[in-house]
PDB file of N, CA and C in Angstrom:
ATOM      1  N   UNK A   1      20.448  -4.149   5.923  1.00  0.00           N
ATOM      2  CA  UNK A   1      19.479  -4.370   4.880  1.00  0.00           C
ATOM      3  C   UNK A   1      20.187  -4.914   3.663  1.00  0.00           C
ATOM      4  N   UNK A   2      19.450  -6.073   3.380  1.00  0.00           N
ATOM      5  CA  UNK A   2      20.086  -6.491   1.834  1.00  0.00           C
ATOM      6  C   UNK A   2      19.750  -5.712   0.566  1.00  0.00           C
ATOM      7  N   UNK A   3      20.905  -5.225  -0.420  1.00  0.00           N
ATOM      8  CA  UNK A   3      20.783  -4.363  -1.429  1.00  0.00           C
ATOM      9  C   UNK A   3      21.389  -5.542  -2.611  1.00  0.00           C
ATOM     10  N   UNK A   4      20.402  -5.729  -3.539  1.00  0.00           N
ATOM     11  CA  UNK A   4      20.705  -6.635  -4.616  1.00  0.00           C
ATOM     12  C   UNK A   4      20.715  -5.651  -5.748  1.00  0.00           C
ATOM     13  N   UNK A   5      21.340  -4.522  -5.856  1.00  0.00           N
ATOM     14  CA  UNK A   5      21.509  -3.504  -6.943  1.00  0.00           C
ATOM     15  C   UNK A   5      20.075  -2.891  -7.833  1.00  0.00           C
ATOM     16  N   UNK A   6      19.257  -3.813  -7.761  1.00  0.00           N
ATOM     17  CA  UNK A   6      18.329  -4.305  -8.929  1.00  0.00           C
ATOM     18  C   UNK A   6      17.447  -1.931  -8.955  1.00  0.00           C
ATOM     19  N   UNK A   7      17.031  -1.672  -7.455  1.00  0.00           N
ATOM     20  CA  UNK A   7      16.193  -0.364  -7.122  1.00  0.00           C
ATOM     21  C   UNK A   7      17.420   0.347  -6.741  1.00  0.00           C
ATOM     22  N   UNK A   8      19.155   0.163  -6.342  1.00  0.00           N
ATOM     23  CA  UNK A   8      19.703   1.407  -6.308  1.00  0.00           C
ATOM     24  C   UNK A   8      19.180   1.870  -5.197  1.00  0.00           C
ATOM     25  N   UNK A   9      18.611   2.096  -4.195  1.00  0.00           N
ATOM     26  CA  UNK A   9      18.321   2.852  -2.835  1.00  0.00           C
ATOM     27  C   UNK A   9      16.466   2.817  -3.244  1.00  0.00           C
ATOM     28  N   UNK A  10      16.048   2.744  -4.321  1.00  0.00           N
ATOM     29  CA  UNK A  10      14.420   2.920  -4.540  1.00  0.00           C
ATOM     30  C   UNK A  10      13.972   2.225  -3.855  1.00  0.00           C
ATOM     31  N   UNK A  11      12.600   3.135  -3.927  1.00  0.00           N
ATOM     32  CA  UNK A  11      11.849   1.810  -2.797  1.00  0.00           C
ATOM     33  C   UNK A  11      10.726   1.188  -3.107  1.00  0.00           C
ATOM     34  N   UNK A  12      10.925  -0.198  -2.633  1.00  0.00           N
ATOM     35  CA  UNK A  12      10.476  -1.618  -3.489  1.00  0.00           C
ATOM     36  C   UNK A  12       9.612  -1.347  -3.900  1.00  0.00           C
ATOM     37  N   UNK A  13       9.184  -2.360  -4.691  1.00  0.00           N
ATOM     38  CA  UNK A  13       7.521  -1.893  -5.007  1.00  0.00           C
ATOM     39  C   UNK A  13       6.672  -3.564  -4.252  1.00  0.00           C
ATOM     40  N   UNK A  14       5.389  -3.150  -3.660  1.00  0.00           N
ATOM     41  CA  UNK A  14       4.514  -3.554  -3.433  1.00  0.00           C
ATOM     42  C   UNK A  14       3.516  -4.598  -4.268  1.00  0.00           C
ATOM     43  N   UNK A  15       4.080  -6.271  -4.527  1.00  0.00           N
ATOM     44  CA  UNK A  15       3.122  -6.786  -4.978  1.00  0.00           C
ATOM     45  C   UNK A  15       1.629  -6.838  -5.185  1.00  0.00           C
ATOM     46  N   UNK A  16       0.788  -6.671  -6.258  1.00  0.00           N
ATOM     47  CA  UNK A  16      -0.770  -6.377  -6.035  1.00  0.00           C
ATOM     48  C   UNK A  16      -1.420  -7.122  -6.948  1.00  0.00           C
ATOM     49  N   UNK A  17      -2.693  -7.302  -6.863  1.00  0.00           N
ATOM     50  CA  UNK A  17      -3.370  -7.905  -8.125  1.00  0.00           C
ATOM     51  C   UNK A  17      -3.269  -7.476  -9.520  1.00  0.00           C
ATOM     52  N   UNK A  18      -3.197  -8.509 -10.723  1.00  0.00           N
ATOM     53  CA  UNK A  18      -3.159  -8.116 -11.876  1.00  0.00           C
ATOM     54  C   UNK A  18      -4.200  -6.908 -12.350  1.00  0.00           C
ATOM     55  N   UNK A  19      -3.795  -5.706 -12.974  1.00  0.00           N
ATOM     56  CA  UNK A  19      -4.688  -4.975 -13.240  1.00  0.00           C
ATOM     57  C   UNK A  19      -5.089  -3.778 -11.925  1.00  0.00           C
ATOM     58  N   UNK A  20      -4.601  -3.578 -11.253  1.00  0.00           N
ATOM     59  CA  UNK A  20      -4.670  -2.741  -9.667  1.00  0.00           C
ATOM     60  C   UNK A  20      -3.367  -1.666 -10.001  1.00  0.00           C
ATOM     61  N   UNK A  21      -3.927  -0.281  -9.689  1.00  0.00           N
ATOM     62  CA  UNK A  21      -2.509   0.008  -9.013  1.00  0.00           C
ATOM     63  C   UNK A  21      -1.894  -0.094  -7.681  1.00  0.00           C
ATOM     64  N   UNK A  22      -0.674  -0.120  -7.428  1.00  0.00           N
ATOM     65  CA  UNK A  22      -0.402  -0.295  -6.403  1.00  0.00           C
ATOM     66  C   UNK A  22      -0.480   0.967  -5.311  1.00  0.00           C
ATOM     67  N   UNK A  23      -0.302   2.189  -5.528  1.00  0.00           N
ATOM     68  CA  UNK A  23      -0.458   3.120  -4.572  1.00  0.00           C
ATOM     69  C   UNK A  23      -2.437   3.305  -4.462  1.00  0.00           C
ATOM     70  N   UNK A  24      -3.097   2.908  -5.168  1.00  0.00           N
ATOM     71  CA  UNK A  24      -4.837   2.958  -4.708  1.00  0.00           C
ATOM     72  C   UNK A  24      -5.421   2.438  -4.774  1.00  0.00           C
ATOM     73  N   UNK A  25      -5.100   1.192  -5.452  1.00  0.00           N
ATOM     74  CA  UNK A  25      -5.730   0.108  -5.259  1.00  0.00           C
ATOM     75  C   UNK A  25      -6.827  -0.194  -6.022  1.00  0.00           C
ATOM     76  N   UNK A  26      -6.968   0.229  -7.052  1.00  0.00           N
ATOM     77  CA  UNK A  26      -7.835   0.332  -8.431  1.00  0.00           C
ATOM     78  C   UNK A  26      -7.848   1.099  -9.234  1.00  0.00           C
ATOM     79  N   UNK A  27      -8.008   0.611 -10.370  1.00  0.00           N
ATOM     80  CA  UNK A  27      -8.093   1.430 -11.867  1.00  0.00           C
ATOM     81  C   UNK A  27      -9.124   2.255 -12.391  1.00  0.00           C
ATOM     82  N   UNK A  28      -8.801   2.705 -13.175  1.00  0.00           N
ATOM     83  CA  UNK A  28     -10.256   3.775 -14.079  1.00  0.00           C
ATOM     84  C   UNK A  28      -9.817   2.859 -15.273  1.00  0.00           C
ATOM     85  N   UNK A  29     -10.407   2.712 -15.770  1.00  0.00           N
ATOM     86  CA  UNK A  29     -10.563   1.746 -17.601  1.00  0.00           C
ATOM     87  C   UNK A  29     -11.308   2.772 -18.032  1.00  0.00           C
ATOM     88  N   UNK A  30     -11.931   3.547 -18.081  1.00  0.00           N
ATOM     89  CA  UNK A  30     -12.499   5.044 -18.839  1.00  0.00           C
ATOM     90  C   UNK A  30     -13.357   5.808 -18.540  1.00  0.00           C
ATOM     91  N   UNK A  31     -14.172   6.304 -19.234  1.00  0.00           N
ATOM     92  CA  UNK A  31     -15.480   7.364 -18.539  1.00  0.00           C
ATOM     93  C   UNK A  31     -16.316   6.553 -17.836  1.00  0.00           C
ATOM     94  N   UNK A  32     -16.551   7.539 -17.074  1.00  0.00           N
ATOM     95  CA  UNK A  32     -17.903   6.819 -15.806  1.00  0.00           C
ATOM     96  C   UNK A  32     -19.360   7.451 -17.278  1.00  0.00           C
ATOM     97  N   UNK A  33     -19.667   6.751 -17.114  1.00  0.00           N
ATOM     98  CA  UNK A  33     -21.440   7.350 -17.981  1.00  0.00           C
ATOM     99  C   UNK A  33     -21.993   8.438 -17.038  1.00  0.00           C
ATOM    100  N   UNK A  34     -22.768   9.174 -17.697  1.00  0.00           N
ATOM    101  CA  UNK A  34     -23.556   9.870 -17.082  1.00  0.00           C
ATOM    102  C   UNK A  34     -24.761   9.357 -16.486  1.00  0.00           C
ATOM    103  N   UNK A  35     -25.045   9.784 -15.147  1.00  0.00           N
ATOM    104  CA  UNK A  35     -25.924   9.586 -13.873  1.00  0.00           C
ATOM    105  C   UNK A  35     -27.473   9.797 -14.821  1.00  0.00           C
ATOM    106  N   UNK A  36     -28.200   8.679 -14.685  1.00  0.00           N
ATOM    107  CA  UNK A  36     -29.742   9.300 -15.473  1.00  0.00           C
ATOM    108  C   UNK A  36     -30.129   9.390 -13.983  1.00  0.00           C
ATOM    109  N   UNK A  37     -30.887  11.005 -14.018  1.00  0.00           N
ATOM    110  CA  UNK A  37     -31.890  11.122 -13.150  1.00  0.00           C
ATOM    111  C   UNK A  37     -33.224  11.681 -13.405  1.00  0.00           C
ATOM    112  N   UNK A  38     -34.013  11.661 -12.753  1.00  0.00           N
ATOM    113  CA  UNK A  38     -35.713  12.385 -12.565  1.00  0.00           C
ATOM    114  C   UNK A  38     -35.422  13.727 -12.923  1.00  0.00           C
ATOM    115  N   UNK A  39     -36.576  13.902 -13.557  1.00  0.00           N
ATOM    116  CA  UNK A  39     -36.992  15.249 -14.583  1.00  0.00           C
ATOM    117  C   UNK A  39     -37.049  16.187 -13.096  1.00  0.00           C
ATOM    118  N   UNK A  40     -37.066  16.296 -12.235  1.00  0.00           N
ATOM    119  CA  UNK A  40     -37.405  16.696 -10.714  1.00  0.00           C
ATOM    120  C   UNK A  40     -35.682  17.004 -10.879  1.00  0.00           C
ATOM    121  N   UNK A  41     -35.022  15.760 -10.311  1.00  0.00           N
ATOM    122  CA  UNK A  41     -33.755  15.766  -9.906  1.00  0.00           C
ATOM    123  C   UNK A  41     -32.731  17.115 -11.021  1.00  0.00           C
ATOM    124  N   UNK A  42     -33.238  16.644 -12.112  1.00  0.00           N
ATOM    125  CA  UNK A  42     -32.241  17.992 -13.435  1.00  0.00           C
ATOM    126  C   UNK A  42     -32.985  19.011 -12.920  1.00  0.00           C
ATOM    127  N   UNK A  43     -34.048  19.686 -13.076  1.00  0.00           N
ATOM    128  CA  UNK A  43     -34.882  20.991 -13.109  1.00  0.00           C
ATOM    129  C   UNK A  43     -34.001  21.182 -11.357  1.00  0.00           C
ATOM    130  N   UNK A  44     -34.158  20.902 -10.490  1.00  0.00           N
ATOM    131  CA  UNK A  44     -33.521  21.092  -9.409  1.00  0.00           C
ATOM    132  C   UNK A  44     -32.239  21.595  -9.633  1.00  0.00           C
ATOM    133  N   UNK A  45     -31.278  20.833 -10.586  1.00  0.00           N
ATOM    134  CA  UNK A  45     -29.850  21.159 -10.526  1.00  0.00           C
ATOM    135  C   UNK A  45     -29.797  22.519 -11.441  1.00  0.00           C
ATOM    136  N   UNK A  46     -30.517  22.636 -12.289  1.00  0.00           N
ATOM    137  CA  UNK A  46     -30.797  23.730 -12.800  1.00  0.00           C
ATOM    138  C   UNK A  46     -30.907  24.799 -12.305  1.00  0.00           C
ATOM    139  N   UNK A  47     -32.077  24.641 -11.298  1.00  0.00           N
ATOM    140  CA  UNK A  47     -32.221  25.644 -10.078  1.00  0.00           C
ATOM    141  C   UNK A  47     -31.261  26.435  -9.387  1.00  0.00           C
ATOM    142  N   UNK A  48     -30.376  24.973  -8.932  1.00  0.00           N
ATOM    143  CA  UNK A  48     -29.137  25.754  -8.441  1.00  0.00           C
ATOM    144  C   UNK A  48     -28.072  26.434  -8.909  1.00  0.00           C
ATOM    145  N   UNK A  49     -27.873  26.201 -10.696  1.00  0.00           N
ATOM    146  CA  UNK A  49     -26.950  27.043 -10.886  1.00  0.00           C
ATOM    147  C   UNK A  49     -27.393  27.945 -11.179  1.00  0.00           C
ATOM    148  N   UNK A  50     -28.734  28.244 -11.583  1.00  0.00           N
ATOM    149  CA  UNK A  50     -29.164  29.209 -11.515  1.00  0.00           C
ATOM    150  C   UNK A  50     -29.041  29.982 -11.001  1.00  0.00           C
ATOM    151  N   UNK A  51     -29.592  29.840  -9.006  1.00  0.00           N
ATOM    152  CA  UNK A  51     -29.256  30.625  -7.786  1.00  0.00           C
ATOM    153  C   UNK A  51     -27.612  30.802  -7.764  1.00  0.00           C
ATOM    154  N   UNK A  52     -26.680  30.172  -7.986  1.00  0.00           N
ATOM    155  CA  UNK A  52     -25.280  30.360  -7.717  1.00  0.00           C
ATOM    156  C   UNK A  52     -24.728  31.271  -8.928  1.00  0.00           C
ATOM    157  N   UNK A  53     -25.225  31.496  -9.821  1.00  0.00           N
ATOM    158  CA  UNK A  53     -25.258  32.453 -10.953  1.00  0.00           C
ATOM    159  C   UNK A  53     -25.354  33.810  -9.925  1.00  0.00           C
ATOM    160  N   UNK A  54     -26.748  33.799  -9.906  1.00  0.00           N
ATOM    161  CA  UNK A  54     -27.526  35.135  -9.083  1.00  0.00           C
ATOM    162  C   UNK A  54     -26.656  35.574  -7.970  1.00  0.00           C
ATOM    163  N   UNK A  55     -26.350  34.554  -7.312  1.00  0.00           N
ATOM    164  CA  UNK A  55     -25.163  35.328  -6.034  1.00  0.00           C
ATOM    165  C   UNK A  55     -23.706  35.299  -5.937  1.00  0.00           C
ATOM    166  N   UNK A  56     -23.422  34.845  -7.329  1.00  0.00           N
ATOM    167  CA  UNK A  56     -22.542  35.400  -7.445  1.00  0.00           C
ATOM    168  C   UNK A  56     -22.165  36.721  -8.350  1.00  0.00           C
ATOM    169  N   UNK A  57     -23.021  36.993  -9.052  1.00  0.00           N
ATOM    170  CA  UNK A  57     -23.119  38.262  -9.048  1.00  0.00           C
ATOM    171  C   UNK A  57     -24.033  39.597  -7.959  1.00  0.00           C
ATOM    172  N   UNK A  58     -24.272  38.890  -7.412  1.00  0.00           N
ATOM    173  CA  UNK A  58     -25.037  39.855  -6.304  1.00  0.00           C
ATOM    174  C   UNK A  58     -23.515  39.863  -5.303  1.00  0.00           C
ATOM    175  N   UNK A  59     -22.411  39.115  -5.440  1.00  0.00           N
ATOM    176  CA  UNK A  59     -21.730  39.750  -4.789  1.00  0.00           C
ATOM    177  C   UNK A  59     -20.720  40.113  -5.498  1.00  0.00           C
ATOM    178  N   UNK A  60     -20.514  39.874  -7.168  1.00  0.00           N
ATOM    179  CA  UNK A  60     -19.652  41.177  -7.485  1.00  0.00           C
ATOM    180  C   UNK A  60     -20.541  42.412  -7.513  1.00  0.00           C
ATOM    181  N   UNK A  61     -21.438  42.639  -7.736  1.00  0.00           N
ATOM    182  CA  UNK A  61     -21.963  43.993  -7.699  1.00  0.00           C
ATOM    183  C   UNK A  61     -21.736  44.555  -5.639  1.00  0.00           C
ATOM    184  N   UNK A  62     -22.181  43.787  -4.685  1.00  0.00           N
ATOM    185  CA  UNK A  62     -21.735  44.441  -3.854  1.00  0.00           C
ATOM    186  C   UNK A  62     -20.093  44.784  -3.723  1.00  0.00           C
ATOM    187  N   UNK A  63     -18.908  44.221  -4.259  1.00  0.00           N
ATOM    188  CA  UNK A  63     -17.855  44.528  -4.266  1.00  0.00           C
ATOM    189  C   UNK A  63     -17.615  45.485  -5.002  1.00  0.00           C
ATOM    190  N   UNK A  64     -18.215  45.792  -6.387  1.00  0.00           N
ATOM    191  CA  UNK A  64     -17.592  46.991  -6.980  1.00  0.00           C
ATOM    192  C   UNK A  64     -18.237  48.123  -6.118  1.00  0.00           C
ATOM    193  N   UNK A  65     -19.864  47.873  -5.540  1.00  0.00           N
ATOM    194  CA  UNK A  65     -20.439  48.868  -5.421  1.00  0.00           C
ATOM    195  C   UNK A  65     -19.826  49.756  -4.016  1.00  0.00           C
ATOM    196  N   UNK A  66     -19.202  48.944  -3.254  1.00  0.00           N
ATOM    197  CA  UNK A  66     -18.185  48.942  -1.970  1.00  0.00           C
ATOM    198  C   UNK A  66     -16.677  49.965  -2.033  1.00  0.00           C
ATOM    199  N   UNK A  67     -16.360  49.480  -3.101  1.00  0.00           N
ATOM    200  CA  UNK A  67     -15.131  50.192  -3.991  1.00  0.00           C
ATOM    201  C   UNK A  67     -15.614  51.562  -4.373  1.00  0.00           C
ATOM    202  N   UNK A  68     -16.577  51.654  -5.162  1.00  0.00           N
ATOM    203  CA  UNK A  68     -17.239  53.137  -5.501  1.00  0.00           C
ATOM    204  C   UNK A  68     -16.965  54.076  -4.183  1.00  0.00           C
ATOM    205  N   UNK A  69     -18.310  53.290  -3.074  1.00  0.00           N
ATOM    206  CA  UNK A  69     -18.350  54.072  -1.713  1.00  0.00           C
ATOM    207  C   UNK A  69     -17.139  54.282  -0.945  1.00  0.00           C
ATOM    208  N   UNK A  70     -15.874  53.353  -1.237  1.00  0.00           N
ATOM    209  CA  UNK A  70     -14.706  54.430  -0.169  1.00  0.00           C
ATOM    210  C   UNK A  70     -13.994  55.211  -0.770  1.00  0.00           C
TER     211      UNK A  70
END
């Protein structure tokens, strides 16, 4: 293998388009905006953290209440 000093044992780098990175193959330039959705679609997401609220405490209370009983 030819070694022209320039990388020392590194390894090369991969020509790519201006503005690309080279290990993924595209950039972020900044925030994505926020998703507008249907008054349906929010009240829904609502819903769910709602429910994921609720069970997750429905299962710390079964864990402490578990702990009590042994």
């Amino acid at each position: 293998m030819h070694d022209d000093g320039e990388n020392d044992g590194a390894e090369r780098s991969v020509p790519c388009a201006p503005g690309r990175s080279p290990e993924t193959g595209y950039t972020v330039s900044g925030l994505v905006p926020r998703a507008r959705l249907s008054r349906g679609a929010r009240a829904g997401l609502w819903g769910l953290r709602i429910f994921v609220l609720i069970l997750a405490g429905m299962v710390i209370f079964s864990f402490i209440a578990n702990l009590a009983n042994s």
